[in-house]
N, C-alpha and C. Protein backbone atom coordinates (compact mmCIF):
# COMPACT_ATOMS: atom_id res chain seq x y z
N UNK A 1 0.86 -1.17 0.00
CA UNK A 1 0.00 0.00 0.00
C UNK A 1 0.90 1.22 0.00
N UNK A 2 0.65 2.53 -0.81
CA UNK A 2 1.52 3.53 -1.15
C UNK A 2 1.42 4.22 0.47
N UNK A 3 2.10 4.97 0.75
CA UNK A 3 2.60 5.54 1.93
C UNK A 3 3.05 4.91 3.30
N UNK A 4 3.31 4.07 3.07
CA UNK A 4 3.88 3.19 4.49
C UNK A 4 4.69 1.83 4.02
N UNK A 5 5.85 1.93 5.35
CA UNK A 5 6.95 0.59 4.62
C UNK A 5 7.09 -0.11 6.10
N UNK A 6 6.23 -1.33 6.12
CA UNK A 6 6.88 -2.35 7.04
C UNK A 6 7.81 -2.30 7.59
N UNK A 7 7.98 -2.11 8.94
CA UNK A 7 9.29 -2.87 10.04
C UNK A 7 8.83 -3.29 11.06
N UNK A 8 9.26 -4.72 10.41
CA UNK A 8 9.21 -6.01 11.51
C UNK A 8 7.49 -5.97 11.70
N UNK A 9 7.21 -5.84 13.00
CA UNK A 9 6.06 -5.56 13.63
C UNK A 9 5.29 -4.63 13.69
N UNK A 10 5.81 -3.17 13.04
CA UNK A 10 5.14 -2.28 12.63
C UNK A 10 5.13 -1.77 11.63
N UNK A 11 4.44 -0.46 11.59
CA UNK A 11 4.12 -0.01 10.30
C UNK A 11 4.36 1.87 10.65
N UNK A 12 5.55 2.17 9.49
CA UNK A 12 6.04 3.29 9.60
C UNK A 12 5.21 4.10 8.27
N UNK A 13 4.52 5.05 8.39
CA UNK A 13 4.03 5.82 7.28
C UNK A 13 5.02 6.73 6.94
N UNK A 14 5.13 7.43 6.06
CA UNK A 14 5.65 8.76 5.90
C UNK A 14 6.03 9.31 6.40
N UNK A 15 4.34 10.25 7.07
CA UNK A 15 4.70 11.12 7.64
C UNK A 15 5.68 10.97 9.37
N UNK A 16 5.98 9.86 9.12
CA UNK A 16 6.62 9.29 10.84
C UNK A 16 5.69 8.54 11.50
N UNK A 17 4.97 8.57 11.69
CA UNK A 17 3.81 8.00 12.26
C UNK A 17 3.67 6.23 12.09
N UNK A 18 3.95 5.54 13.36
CA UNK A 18 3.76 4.50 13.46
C UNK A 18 2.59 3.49 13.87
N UNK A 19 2.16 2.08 13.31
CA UNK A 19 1.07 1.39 13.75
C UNK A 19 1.49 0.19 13.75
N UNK A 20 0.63 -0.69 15.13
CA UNK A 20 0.97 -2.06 14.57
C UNK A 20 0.87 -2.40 13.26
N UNK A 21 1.71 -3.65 13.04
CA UNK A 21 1.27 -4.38 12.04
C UNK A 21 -0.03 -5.16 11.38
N UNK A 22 -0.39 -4.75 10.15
CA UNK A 22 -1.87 -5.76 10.02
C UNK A 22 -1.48 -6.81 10.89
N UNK A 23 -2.86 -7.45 11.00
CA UNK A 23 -3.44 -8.45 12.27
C UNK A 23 -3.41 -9.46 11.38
N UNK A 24 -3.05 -10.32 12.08
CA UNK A 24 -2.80 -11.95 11.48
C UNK A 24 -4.56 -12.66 10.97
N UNK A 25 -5.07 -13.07 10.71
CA UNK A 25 -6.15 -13.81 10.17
C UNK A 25 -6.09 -15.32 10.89
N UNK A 26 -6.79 -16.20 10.29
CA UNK A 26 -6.61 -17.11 10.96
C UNK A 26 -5.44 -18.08 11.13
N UNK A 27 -4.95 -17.92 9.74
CA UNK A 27 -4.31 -18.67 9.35
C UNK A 27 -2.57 -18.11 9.46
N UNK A 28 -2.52 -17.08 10.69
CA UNK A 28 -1.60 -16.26 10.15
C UNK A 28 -1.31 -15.42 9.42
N UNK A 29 -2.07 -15.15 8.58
CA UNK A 29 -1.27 -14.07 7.14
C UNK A 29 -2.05 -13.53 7.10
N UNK A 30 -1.57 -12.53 7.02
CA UNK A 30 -1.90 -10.35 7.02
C UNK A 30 -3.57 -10.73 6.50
N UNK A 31 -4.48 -10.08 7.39
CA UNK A 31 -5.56 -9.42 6.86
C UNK A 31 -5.68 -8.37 6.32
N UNK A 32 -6.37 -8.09 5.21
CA UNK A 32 -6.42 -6.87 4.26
C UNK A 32 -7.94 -6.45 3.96
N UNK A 33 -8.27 -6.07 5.00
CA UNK A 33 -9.75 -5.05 4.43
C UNK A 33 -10.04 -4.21 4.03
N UNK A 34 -8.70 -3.59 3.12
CA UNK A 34 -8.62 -2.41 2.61
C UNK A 34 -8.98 -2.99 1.18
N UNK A 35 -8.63 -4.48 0.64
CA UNK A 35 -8.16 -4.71 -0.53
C UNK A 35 -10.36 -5.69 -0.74
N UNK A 36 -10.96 -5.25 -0.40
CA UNK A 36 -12.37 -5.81 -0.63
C UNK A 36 -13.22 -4.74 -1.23
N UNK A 37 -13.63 -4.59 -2.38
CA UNK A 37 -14.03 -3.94 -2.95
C UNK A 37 -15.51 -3.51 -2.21
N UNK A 38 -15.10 -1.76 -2.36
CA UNK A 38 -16.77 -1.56 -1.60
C UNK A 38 -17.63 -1.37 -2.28
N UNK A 39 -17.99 -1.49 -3.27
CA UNK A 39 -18.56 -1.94 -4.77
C UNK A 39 -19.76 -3.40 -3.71
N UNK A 40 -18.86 -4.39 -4.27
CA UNK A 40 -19.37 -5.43 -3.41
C UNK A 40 -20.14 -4.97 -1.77
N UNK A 41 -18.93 -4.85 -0.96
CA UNK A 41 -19.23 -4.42 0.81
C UNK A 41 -20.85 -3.82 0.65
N UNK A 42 -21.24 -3.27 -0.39
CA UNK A 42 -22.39 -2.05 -0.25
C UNK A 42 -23.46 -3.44 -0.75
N UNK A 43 -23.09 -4.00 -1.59
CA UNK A 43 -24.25 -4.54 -2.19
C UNK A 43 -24.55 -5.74 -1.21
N UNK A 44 -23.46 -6.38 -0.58
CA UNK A 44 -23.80 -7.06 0.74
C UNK A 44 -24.56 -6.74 1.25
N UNK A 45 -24.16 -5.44 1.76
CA UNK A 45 -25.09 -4.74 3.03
C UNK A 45 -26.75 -4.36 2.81
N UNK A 46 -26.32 -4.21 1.56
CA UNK A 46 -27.89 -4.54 1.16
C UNK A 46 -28.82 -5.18 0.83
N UNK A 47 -28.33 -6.47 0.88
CA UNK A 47 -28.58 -7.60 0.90
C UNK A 47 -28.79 -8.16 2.70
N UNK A 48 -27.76 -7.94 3.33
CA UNK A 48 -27.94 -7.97 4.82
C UNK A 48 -29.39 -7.07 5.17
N UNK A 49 -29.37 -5.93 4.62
CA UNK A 49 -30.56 -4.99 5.38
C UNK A 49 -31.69 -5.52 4.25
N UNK A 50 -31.92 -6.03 3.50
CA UNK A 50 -32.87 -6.41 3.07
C UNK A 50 -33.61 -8.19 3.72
N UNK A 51 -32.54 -8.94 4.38
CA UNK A 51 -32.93 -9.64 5.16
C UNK A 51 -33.37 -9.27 6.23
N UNK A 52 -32.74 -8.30 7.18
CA UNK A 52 -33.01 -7.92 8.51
C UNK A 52 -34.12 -7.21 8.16
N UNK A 53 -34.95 -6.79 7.42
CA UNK A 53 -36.56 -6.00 7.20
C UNK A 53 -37.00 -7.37 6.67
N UNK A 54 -36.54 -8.42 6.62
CA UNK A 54 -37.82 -9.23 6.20
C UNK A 54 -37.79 -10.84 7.75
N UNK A 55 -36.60 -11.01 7.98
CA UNK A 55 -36.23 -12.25 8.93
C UNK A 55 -36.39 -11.28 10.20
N UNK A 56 -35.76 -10.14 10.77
CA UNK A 56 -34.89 -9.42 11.46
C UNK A 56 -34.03 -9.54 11.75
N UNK A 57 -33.21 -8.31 12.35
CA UNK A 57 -31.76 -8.33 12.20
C UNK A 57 -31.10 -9.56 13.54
N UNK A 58 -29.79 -9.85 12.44
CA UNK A 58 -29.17 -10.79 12.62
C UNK A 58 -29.66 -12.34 12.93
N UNK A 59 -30.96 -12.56 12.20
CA UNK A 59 -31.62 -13.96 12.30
C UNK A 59 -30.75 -14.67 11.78
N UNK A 60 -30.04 -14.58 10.69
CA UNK A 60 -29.32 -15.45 9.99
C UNK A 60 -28.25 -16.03 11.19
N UNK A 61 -28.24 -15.70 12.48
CA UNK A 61 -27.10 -16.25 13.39
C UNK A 61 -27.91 -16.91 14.13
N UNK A 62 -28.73 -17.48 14.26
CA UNK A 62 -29.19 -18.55 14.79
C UNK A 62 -28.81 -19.76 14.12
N UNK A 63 -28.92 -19.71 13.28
CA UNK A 63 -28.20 -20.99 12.85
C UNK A 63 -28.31 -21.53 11.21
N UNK A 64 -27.69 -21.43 10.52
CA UNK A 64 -28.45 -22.12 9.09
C UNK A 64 -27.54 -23.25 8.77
N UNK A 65 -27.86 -24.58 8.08
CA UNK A 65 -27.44 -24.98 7.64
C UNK A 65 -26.37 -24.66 6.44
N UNK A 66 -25.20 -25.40 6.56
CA UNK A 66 -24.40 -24.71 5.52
C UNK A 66 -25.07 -25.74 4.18
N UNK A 67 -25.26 -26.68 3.63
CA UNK A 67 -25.87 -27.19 2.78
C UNK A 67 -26.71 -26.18 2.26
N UNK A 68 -27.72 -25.64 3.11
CA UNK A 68 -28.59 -24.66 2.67
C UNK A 68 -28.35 -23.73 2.20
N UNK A 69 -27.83 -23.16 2.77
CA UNK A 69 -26.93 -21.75 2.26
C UNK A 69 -26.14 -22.17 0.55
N UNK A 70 -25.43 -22.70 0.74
CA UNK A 70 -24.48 -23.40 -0.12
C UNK A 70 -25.82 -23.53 -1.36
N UNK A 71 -26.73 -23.97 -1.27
CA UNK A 71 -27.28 -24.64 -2.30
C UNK A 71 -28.26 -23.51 -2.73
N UNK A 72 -29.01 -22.46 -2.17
CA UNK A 72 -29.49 -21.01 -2.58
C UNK A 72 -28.41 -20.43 -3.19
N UNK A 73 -26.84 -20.04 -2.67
CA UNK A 73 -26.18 -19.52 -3.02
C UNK A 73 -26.17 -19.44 -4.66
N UNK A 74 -25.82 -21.33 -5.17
CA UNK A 74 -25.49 -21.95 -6.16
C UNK A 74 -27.08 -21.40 -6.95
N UNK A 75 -28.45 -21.25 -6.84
CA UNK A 75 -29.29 -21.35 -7.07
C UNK A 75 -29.15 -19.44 -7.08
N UNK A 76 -28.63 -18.95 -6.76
CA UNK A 76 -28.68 -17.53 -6.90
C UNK A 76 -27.76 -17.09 -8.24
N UNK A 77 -26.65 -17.86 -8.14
CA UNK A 77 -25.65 -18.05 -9.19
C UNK A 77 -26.02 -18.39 -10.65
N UNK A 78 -27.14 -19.50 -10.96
CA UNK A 78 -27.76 -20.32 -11.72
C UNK A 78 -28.93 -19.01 -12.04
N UNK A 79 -29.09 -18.42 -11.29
CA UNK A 79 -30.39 -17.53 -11.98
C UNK A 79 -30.18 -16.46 -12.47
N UNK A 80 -28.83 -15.68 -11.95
CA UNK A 80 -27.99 -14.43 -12.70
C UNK A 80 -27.64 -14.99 -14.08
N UNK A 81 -26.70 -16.56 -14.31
CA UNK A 81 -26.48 -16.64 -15.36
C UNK A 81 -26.88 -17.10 -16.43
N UNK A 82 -28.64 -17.29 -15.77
CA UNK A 82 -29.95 -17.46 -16.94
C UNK A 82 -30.38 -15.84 -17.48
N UNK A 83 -29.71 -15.00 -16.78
CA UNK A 83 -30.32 -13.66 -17.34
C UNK A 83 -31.30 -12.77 -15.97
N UNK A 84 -31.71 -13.60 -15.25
CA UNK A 84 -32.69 -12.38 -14.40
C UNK A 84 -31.80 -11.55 -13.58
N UNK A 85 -32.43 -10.37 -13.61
CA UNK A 85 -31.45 -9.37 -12.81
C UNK A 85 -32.58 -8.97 -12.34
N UNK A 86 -34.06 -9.44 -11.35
CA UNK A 86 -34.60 -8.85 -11.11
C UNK A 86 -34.66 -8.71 -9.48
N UNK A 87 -33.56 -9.17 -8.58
CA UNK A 87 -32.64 -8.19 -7.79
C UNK A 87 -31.27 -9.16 -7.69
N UNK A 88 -30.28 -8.27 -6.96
CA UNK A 88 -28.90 -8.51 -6.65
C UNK A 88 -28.45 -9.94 -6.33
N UNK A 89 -28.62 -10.81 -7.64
CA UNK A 89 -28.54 -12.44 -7.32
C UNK A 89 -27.10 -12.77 -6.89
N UNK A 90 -26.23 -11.86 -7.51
CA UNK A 90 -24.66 -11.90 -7.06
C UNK A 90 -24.29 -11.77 -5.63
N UNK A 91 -25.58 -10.34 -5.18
CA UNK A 91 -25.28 -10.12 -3.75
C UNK A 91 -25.06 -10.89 -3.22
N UNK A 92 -26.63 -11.73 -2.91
CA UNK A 92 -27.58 -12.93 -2.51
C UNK A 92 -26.24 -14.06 -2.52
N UNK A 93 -26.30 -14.51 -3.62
CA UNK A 93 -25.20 -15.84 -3.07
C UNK A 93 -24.05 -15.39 -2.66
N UNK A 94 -23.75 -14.15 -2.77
CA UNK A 94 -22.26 -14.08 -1.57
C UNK A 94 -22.09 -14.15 -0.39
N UNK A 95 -23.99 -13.80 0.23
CA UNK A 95 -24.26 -13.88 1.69
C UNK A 95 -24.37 -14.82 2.02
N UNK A 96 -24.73 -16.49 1.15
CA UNK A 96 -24.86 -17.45 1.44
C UNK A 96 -23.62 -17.91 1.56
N UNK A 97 -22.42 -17.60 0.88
CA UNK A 97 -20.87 -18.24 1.02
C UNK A 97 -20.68 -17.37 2.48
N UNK A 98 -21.08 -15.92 2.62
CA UNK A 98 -20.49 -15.52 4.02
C UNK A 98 -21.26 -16.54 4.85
N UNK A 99 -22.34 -16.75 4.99
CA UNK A 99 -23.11 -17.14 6.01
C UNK A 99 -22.45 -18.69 6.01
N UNK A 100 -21.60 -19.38 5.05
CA UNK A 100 -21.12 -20.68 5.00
C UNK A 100 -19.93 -21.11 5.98
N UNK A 101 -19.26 -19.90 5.47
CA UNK A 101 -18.13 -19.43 5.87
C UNK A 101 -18.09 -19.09 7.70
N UNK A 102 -19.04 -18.31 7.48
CA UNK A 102 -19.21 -18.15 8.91
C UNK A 102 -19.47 -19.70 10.17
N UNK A 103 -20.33 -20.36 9.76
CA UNK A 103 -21.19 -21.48 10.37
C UNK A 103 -19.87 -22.71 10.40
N UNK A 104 -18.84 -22.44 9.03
CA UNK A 104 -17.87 -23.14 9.14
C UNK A 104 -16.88 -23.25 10.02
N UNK A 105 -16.80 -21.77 10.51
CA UNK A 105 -15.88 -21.35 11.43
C UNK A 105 -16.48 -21.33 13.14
N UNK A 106 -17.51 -21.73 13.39
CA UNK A 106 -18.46 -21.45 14.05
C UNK A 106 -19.46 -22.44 14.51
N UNK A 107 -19.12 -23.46 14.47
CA UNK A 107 -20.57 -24.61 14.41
C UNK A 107 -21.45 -24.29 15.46
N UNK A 108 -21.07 -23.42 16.49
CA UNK A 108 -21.12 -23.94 18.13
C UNK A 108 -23.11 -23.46 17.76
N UNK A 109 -23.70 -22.83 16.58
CA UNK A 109 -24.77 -22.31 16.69
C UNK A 109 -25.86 -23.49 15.89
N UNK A 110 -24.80 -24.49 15.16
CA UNK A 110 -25.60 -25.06 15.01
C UNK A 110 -25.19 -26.30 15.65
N UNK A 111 -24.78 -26.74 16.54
CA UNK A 111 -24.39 -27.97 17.64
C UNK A 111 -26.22 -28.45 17.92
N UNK A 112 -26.88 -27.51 18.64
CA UNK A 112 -28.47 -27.91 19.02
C UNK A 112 -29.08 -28.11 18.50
N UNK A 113 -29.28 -27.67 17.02
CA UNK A 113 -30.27 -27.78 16.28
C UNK A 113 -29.95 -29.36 15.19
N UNK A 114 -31.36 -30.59 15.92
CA UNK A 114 -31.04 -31.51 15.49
C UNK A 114 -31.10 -31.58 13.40
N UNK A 115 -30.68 -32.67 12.95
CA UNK A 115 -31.67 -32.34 11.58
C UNK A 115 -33.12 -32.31 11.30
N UNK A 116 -33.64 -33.09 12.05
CA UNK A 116 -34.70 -32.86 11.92
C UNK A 116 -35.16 -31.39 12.01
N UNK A 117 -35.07 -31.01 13.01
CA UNK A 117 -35.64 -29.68 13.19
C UNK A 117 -35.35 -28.44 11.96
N UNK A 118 -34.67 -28.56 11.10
CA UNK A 118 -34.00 -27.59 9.56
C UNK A 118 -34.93 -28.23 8.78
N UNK A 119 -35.23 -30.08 8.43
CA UNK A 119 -35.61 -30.99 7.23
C UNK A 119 -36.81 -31.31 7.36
N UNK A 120 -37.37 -31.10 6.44
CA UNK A 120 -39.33 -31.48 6.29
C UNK A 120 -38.68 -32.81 6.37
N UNK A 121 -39.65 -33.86 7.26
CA UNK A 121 -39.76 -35.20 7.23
C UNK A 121 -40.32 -35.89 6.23
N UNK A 122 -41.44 -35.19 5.68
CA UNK A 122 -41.98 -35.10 4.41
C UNK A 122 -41.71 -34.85 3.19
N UNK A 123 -41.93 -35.45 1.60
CA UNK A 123 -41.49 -34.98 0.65
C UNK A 123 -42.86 -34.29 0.34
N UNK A 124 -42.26 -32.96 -0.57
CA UNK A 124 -43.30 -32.51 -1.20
C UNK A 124 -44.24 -32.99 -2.36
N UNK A 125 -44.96 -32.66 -2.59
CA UNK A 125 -46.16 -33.00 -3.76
C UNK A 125 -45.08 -33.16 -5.04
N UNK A 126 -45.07 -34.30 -5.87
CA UNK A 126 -44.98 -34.32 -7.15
C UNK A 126 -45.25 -33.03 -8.00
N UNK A 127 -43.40 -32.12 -8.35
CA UNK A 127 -43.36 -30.82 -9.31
C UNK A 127 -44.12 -31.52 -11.20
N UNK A 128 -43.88 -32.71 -11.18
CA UNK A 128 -44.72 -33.09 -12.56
C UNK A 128 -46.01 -33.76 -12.80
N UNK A 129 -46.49 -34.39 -11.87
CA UNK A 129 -48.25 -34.78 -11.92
C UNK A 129 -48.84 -34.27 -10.43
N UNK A 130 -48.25 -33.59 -9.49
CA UNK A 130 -48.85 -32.95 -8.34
C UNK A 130 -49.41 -34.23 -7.24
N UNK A 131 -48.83 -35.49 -7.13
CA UNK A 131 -49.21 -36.27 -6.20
C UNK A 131 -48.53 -36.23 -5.38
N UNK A 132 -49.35 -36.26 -3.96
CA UNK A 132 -49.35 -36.46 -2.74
C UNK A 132 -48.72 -37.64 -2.26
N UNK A 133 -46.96 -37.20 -2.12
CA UNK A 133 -46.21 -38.07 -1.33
C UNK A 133 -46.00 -38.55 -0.26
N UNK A 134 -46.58 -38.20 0.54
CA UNK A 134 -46.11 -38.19 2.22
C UNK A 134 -46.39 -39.70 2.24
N UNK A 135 -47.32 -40.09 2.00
CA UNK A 135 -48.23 -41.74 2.24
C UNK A 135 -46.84 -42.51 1.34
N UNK A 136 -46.77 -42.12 -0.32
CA UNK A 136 -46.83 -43.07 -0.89
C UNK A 136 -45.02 -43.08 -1.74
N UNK A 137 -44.12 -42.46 -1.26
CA UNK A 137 -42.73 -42.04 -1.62
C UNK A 137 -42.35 -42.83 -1.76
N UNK A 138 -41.55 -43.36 -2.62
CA UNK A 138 -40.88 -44.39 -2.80
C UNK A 138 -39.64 -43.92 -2.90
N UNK A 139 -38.24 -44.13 -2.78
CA UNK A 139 -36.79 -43.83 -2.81
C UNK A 139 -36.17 -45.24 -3.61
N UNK A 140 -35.03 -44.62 -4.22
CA UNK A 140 -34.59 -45.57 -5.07
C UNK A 140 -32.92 -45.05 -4.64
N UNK A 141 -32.55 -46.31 -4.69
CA UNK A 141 -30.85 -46.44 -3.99
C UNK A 141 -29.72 -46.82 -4.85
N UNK A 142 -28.58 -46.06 -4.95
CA UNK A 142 -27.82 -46.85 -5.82
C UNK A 142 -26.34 -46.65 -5.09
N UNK A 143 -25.58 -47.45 -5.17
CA UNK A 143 -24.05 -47.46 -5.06
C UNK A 143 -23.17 -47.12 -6.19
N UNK A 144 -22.64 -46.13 -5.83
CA UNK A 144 -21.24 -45.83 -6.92
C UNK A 144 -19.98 -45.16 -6.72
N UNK A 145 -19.03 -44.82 -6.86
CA UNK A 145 -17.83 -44.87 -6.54
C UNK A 145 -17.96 -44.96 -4.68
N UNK A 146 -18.26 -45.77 -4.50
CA UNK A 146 -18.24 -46.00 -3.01
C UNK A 146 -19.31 -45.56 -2.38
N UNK A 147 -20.03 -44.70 -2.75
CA UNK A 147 -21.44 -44.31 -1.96
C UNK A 147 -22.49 -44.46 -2.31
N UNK A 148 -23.40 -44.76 -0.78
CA UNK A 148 -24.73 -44.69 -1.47
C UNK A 148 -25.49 -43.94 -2.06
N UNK A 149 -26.14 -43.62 -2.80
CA UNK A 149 -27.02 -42.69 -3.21
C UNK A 149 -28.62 -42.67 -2.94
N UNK A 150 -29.49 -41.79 -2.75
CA UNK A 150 -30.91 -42.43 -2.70
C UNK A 150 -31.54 -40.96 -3.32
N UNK A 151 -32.60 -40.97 -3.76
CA UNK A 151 -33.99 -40.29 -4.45
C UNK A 151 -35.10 -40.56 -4.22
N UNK A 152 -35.59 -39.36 -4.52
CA UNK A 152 -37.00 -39.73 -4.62
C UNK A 152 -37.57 -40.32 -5.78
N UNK A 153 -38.59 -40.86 -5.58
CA UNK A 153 -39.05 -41.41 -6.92
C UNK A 153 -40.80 -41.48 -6.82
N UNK A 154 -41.34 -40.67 -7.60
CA UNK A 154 -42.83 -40.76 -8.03
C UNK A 154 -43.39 -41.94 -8.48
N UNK A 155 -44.19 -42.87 -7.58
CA UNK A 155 -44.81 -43.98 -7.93
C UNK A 155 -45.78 -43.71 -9.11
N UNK A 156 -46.50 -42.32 -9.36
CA UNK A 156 -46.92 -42.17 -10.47
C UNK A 156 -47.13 -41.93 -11.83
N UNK A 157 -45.92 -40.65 -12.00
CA UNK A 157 -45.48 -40.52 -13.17
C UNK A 157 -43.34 -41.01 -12.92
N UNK A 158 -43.58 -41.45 -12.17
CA UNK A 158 -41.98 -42.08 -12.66
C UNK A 158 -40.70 -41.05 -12.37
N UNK A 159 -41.40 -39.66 -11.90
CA UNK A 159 -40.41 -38.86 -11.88
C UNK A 159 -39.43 -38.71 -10.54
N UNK A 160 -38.12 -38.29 -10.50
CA UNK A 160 -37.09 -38.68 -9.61
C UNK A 160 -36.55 -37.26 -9.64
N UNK A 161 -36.26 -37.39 -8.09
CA UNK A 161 -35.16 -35.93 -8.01
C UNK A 161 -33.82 -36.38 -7.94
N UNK A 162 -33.46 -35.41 -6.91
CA UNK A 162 -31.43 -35.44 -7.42
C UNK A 162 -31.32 -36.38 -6.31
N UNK A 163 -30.09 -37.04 -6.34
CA UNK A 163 -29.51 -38.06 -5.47
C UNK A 163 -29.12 -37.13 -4.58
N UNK A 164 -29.22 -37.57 -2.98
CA UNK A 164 -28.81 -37.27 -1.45
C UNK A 164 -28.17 -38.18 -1.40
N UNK A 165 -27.76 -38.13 -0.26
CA UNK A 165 -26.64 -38.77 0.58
C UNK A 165 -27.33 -39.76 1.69
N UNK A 166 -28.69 -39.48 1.69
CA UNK A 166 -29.38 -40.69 2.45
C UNK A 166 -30.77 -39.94 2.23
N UNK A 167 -32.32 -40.96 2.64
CA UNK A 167 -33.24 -40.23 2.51
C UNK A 167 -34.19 -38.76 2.98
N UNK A 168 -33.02 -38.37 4.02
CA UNK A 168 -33.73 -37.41 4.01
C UNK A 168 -33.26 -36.02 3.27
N UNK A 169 -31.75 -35.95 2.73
CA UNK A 169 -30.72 -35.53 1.95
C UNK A 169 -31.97 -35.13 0.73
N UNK A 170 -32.42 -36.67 0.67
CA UNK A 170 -32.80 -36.75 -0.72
C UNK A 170 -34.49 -35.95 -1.00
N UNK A 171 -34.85 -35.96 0.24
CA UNK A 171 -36.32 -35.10 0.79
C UNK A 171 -36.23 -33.91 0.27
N UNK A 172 -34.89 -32.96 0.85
CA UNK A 172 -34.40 -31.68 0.40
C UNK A 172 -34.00 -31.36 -0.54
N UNK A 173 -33.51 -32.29 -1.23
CA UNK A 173 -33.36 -32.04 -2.84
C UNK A 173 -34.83 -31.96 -3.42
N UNK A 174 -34.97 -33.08 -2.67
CA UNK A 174 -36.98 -32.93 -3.94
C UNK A 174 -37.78 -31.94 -3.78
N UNK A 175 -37.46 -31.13 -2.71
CA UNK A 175 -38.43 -30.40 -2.26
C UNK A 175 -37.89 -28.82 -2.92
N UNK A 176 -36.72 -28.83 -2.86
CA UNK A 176 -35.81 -27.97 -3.56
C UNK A 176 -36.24 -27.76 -5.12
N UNK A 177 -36.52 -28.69 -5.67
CA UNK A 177 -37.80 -28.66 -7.40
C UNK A 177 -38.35 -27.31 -7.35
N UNK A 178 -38.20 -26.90 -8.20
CA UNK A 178 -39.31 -25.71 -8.12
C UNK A 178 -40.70 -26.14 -8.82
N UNK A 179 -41.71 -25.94 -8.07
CA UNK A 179 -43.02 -25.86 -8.37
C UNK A 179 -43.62 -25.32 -9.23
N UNK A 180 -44.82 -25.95 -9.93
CA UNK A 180 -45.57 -24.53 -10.81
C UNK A 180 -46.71 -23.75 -9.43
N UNK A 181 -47.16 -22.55 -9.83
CA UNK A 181 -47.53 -22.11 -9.13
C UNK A 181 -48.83 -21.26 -9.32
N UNK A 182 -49.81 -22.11 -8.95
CA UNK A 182 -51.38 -21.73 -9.44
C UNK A 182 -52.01 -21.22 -9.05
């Protein structure tokens, strides 16, 4: 950065004037919050204050699943680069990598919260003939490079969502379908 030259542990500016050294991060090495574009920082924040008027502020620290996050994020990502810009989809999934990021560094908020309590136990209604799964779900299992896989699968029209990691993995994927909406 122009006006100041490192020594050792501090930081000599110009004009004489000395400061500690940037602060180590986690990992040790220099934090730089000078070098984060406030371009971005703003559109975060507005993205933050547009949650806190709709969840309130700081709900998102109770706890979210990082899967969840992770998978809106990707789904925020997927809809900018279909074309809608009809709001800040870039913002949106960056708050879901912060909020990932965060929970990563952080579990201790989601330690209590069992899965159940995040995961419908239930799959939703069939997104292609609209039948009522809860009764009649069937899951279909497969093994491949070492893991299991499982889905949902529509006893009626045959239709299947994305493979989970076990059935209730596979609940949240199905339910994750987007719907038509009548």
């Amino acid at each position: 950065m122009k006006g100041f030259d490192t020594m050792g542990e501090k930081v000599q500016f110009e004009t004489g004037a000395t400061r500690s050294a940037t602060p180590a991060g986690s990992k040790g090495k220099p934090v730089r919050y000078d070098l984060i574009s406030p371009i971005a920082l703003r559109r975060l924040a507005e993205t933050y204050a547009e949650g806190a008027e709709i969840h309130g502020a700081r709900n998102w620290e109770k706890g979210l699943p990082i899967w969840d996050c992770l998978s809106r994020a990707l789904a925020h990502i997927s809809t900018y680069c279909g074309g809608d810009r009809s709001e800040d989809h870039l913002a949106h999934a960056v708050f879901g990598l912060c909020a990932s990021m965060h929970f990563e560094e952080s579990p201790a908020a989601m330690d209590s919260r069992s899965w159940e309590a995040v995961v419908p136990v239930e799959p939703s209604p069939c997104p292609a003939c609209g039948l009522t799964l809860q009764e009649g779900a069937t899951y279909e299992h497969e093994t491949s490079t070492g893991n299991d896989w499982t889905k949902v699968l529509c006893p009626k029209c045959g239709m299947t969502g994305p493979y989970g990691d076990d059935e209730k993995m596979a609940i949240v994927l199905w339910n994750d379908i987007p719907r038509v909406k009548e």
